[in-house]
C-alpha atoms as a PDB file:
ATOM      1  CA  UNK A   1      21.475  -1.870 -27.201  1.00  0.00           C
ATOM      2  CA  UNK A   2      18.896  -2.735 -24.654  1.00  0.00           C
ATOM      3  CA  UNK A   3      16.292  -0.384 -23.938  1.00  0.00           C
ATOM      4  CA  UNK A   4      16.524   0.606 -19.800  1.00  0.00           C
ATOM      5  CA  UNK A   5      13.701   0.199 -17.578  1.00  0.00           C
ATOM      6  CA  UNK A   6      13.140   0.717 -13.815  1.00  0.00           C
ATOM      7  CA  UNK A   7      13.120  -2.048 -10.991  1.00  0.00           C
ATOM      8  CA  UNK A   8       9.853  -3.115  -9.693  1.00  0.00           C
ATOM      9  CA  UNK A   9      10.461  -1.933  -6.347  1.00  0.00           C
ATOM     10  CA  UNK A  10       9.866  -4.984  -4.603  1.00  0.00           C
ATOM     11  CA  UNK A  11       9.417  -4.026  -0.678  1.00  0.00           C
ATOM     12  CA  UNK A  12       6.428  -1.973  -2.145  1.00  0.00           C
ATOM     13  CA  UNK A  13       5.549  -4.693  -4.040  1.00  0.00           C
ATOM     14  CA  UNK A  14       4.679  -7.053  -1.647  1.00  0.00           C
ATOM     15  CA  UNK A  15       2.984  -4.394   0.082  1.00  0.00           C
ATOM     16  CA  UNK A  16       0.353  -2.925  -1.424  1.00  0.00           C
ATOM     17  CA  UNK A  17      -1.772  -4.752  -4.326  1.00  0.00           C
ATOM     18  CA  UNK A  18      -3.801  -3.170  -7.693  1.00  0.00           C
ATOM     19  CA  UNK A  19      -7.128  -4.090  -8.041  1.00  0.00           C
ATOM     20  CA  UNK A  20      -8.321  -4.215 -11.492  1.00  0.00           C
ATOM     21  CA  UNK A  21      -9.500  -1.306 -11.781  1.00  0.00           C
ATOM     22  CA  UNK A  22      -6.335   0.411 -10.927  1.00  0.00           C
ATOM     23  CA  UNK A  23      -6.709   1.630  -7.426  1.00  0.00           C
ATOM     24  CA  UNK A  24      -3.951   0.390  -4.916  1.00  0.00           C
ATOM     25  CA  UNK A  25      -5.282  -1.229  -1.306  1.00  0.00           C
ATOM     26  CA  UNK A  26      -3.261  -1.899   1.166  1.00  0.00           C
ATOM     27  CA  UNK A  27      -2.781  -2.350   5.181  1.00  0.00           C
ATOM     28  CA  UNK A  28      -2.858   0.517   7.528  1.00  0.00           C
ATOM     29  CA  UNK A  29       0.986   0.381  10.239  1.00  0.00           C
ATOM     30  CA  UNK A  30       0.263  -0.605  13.782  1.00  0.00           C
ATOM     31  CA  UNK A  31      -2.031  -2.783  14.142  1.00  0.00           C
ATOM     32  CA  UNK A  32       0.193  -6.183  14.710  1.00  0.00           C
ATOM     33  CA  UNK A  33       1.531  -5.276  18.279  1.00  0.00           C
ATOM     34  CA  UNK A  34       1.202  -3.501  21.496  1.00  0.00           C
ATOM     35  CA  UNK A  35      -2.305  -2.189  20.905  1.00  0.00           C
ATOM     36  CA  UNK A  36      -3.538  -2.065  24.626  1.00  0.00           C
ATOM     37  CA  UNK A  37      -3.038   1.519  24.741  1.00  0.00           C
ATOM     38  CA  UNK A  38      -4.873   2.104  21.937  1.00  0.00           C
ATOM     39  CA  UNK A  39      -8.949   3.127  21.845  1.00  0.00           C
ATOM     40  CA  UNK A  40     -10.715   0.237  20.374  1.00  0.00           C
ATOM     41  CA  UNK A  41     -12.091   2.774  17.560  1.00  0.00           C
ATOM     42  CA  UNK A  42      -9.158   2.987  16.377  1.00  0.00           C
ATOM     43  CA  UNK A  43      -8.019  -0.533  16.309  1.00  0.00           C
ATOM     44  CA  UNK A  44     -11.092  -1.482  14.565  1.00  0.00           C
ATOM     45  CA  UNK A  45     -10.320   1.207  12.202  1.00  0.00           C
ATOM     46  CA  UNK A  46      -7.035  -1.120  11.503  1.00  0.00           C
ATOM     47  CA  UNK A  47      -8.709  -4.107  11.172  1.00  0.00           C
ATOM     48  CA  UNK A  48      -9.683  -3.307   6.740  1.00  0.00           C
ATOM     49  CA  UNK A  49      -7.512  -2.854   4.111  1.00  0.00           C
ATOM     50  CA  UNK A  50      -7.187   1.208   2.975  1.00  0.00           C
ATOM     51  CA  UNK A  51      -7.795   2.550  -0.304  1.00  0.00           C
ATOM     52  CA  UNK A  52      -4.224   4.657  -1.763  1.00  0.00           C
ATOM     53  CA  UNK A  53      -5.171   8.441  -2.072  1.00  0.00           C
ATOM     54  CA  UNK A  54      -5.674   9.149  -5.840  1.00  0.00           C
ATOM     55  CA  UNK A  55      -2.488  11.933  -5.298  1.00  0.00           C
ATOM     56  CA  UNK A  56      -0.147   9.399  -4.620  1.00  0.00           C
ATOM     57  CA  UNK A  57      -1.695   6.730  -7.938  1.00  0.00           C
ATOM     58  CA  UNK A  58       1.114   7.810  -9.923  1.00  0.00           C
ATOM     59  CA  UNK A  59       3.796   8.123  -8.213  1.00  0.00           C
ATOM     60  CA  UNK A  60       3.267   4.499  -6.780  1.00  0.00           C
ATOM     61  CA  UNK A  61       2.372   3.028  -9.820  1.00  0.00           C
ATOM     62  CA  UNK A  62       5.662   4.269 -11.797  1.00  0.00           C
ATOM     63  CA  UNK A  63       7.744   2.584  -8.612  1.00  0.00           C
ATOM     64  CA  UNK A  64       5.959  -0.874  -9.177  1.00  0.00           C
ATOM     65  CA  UNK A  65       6.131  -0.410 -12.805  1.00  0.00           C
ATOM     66  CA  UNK A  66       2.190  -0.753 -13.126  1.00  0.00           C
END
């Protein structure tokens, strides 16, 4: 018999991506659109990828099977 593994969730998979030294970067939401009303701090804020809080490593990691 087959041994059972988990799904690589793949929405979060395309997502996010692990460097190679394990930590997870990925894009911070709402920056595409409607960003008039927005300061421009905080659009520039948007504009680099974010670092995954090291409290949320493993649960991530065990959803993309990493």
């Amino acid at each position: 018999m087959a041994k059972k593994t988990q799904k690589t969730h793949k929405g979060l998979s395309k997502v996010i991506k692990v460097r190679k030294g394990g930590s997870v970067k990925y894009q911070p939401a709402n920056k595409l659109h409607q960003t008039t009303n927005r300061s421009n701090a905080s659009r520039r804020r948007r504009h680099h990828e974010s670092e995954l809080h090291s409290s949320d490593l493993k649960r991530i990691k065990t959803i993309i099977n990493k």
